[in-house]
C-alpha atoms as a PDB file:
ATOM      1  CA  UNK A   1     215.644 256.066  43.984  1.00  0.00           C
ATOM      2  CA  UNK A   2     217.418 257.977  46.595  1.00  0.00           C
ATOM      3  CA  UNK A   3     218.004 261.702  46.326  1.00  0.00           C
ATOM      4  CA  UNK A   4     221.373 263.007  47.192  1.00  0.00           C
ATOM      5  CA  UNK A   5     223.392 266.180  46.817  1.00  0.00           C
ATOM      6  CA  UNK A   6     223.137 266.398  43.252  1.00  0.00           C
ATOM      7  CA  UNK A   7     219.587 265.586  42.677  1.00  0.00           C
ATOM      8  CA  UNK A   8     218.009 268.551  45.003  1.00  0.00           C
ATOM      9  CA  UNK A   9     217.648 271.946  43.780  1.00  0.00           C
ATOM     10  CA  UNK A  10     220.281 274.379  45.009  1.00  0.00           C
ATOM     11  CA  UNK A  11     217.336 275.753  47.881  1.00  0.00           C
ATOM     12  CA  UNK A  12     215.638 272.488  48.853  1.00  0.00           C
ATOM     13  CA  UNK A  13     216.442 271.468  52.617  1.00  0.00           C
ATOM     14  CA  UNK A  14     218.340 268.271  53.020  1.00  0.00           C
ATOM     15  CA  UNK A  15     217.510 266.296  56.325  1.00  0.00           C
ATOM     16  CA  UNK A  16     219.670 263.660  57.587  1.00  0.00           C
ATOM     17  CA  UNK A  17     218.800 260.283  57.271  1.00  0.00           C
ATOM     18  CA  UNK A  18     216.513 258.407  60.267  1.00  0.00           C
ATOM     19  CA  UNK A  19     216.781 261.932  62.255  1.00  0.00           C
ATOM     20  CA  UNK A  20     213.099 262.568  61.999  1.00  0.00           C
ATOM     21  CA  UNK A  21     211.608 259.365  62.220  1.00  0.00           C
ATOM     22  CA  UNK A  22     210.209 256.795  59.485  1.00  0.00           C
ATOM     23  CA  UNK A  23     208.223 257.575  56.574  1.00  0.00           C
ATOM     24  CA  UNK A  24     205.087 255.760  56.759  1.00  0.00           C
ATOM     25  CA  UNK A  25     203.756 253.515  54.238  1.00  0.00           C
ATOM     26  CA  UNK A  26     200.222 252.952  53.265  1.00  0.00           C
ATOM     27  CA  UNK A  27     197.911 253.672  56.504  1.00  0.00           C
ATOM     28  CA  UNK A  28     196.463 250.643  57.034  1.00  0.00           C
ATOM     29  CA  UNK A  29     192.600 250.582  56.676  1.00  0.00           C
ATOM     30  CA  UNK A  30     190.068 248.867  58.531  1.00  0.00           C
ATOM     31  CA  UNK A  31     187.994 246.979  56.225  1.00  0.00           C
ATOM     32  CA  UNK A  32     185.855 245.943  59.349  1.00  0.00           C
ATOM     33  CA  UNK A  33     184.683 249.264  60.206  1.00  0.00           C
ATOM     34  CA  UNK A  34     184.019 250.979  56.920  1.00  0.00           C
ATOM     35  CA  UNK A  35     181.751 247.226  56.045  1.00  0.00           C
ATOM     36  CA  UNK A  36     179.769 248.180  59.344  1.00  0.00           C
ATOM     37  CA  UNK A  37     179.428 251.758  58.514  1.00  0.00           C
ATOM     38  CA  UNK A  38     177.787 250.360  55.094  1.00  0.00           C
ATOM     39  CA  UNK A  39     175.714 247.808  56.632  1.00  0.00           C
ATOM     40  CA  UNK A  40     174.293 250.466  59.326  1.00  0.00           C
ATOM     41  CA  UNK A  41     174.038 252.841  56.502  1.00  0.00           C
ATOM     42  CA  UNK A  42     171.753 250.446  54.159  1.00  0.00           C
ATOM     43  CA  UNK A  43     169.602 249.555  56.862  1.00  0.00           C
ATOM     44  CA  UNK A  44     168.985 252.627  58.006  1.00  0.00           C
ATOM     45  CA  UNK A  45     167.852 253.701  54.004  1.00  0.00           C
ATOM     46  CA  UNK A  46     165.794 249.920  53.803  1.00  0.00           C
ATOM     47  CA  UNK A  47     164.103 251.787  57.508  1.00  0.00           C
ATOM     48  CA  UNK A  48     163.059 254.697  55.964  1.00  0.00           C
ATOM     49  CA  UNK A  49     162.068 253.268  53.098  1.00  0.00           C
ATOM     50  CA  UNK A  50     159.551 250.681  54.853  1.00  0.00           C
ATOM     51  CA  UNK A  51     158.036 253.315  56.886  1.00  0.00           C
ATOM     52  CA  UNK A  52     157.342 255.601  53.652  1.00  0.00           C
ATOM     53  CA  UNK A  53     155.911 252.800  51.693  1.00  0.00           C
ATOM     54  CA  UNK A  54     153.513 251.853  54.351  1.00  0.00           C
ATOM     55  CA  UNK A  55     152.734 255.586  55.229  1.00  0.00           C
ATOM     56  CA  UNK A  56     152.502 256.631  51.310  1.00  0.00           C
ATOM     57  CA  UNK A  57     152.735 253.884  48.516  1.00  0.00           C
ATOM     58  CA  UNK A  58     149.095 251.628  50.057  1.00  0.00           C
ATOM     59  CA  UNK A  59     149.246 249.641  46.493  1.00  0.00           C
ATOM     60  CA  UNK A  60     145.325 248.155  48.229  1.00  0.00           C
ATOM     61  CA  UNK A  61     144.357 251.594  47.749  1.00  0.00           C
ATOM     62  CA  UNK A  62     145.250 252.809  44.439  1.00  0.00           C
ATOM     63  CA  UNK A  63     142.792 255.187  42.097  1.00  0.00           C
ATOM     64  CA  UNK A  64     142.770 255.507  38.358  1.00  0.00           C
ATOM     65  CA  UNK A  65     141.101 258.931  36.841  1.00  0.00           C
ATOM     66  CA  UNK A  66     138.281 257.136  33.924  1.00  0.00           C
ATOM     67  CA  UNK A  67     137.494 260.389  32.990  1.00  0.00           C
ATOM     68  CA  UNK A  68     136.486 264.138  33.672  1.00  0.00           C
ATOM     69  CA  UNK A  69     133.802 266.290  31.716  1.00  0.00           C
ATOM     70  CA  UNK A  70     130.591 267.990  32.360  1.00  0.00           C
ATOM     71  CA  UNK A  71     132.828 271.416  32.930  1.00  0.00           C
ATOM     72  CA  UNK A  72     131.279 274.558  33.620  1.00  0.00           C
ATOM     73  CA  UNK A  73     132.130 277.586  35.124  1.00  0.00           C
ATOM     74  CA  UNK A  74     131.104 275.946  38.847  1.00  0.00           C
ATOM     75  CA  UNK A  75     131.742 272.352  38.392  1.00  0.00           C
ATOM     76  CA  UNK A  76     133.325 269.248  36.768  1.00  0.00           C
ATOM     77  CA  UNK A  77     132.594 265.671  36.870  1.00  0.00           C
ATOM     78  CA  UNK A  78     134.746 263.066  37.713  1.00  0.00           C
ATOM     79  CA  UNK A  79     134.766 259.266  37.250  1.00  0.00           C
ATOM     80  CA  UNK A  80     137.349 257.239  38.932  1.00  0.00           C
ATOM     81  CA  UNK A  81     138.038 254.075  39.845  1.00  0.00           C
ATOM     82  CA  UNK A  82     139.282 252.561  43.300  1.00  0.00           C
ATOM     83  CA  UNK A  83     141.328 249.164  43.960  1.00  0.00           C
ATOM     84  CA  UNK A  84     140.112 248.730  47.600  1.00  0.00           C
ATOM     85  CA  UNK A  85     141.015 245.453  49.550  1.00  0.00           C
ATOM     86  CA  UNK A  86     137.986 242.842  49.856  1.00  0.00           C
ATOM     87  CA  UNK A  87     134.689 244.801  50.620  1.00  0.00           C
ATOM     88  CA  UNK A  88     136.907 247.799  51.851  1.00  0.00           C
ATOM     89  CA  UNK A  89     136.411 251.431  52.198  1.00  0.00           C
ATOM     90  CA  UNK A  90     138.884 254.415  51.577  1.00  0.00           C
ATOM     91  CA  UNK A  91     138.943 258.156  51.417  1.00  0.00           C
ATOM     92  CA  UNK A  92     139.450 259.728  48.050  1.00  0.00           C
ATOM     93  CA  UNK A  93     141.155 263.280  47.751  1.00  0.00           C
ATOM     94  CA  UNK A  94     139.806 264.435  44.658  1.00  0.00           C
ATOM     95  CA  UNK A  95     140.821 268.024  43.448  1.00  0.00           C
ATOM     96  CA  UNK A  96     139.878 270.487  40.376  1.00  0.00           C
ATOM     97  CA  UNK A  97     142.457 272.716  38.709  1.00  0.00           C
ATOM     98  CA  UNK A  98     142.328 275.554  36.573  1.00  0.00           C
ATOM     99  CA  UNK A  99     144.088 276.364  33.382  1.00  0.00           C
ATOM    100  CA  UNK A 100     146.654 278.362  35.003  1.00  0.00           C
ATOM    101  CA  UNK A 101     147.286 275.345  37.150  1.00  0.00           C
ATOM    102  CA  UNK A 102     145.529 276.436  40.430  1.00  0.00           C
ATOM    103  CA  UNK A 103     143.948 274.887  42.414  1.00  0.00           C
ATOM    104  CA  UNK A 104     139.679 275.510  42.197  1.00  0.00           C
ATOM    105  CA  UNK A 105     138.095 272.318  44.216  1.00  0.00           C
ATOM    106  CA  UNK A 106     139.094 269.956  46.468  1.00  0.00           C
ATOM    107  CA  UNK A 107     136.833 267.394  48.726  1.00  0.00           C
ATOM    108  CA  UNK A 108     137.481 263.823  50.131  1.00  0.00           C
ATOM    109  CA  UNK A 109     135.184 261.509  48.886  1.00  0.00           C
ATOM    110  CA  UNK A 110     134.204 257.924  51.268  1.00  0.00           C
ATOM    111  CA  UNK A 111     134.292 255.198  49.028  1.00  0.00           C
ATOM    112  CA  UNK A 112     133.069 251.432  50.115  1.00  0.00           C
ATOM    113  CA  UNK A 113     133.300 248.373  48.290  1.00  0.00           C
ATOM    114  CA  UNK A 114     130.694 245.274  49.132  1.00  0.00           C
ATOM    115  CA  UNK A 115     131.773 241.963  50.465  1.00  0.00           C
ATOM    116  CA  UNK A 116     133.555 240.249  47.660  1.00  0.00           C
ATOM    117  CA  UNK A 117     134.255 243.456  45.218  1.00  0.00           C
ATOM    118  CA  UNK A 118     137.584 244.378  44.947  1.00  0.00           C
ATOM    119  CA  UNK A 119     137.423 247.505  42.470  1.00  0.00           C
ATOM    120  CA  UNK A 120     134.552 250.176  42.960  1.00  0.00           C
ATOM    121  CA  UNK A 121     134.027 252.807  39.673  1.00  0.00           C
ATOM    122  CA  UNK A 122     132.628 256.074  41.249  1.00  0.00           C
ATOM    123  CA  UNK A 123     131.130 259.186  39.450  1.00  0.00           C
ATOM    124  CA  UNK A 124     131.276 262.246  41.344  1.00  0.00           C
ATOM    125  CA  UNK A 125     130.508 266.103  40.644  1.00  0.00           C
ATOM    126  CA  UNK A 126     132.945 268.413  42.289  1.00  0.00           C
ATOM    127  CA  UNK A 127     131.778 272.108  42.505  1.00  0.00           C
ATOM    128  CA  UNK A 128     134.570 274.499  42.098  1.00  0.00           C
ATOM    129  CA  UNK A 129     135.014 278.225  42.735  1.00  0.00           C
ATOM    130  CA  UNK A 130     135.903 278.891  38.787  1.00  0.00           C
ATOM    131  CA  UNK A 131     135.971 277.329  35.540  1.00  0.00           C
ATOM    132  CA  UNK A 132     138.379 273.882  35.925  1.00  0.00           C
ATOM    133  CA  UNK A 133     139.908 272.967  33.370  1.00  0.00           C
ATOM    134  CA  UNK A 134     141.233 269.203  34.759  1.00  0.00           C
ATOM    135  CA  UNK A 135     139.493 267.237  37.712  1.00  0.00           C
ATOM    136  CA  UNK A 136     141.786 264.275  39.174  1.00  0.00           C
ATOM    137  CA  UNK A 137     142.247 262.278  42.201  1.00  0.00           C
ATOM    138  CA  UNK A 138     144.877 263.348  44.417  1.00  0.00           C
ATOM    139  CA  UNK A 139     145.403 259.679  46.231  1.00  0.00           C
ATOM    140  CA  UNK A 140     142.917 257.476  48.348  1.00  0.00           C
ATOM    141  CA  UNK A 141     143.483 256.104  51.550  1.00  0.00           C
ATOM    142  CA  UNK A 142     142.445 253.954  54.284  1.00  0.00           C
ATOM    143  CA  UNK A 143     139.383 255.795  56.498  1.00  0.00           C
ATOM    144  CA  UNK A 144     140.527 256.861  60.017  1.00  0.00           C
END
């Protein structure tokens, strides 16, 4: 539809035909480029996801809270249990909390499998500075 004289309000400007040039149709996209942006874009995410699964997700060195008990006012007891590779070692982070949600302990623990054990059960008593009221295992990782 073309607009003319009687279509246009009485105060919209009327410009002569082909005096200022074209219209343009669609821009024309580059498929190309915006397929390499995503392909640099998803390998740069599968990157950083590599590096944080090797720095933080060890699955060899995963810990499993049995149970906690024996709490006093200066201690708590906690049994765990450590999937270490074959006759491994690893560094627990074990920590004690309050009710409130504080933190009252906190101590690494060395834990060593023997040759041919893949999953070492250890009980150990955490002394805290007041009464805990949980005692967990913050993650376990490889000794440095």
């Amino acid at each position: 539809m073309t607009e003319t004289h009687a279509t246009l309000g009485p105060d919209a400007p009327v410009f002569p035909p082909g005096r200022y040039g074209r219209r343009r149709a669609l821009r024309r996209r580059r498929p190309m480029l915006a397929a390499l942006l995503v392909v640099v874009v998803v390998a740069a995410l599968t990157a950083v996801s590599v590096r944080l699964y090797r720095q933080y997700g060890d699955p060899a060195y995963d810990a499993q809270v049995i149970s906690y008990g024996d709490i006093t006012d200066t201690q708590v007891v906690v049994d765990f249990r450590v999937n270490l590779p074959d006759g491994g070692s690893a560094v627990c982070v074990l920590r004690a909390r309050d009710h409130a949600g504080a933190e009252v302990a906190r101590e690494e623990v060395p834990v060593a499998a023997t040759a041919g054990q893949r999953h070492v059960t250890v009980r150990h008593r955490l002394a805290t500075e007041a009464r805990p009221f949980i005692g967990e295992v913050v993650r376990c990782r490889p000794p440095a």
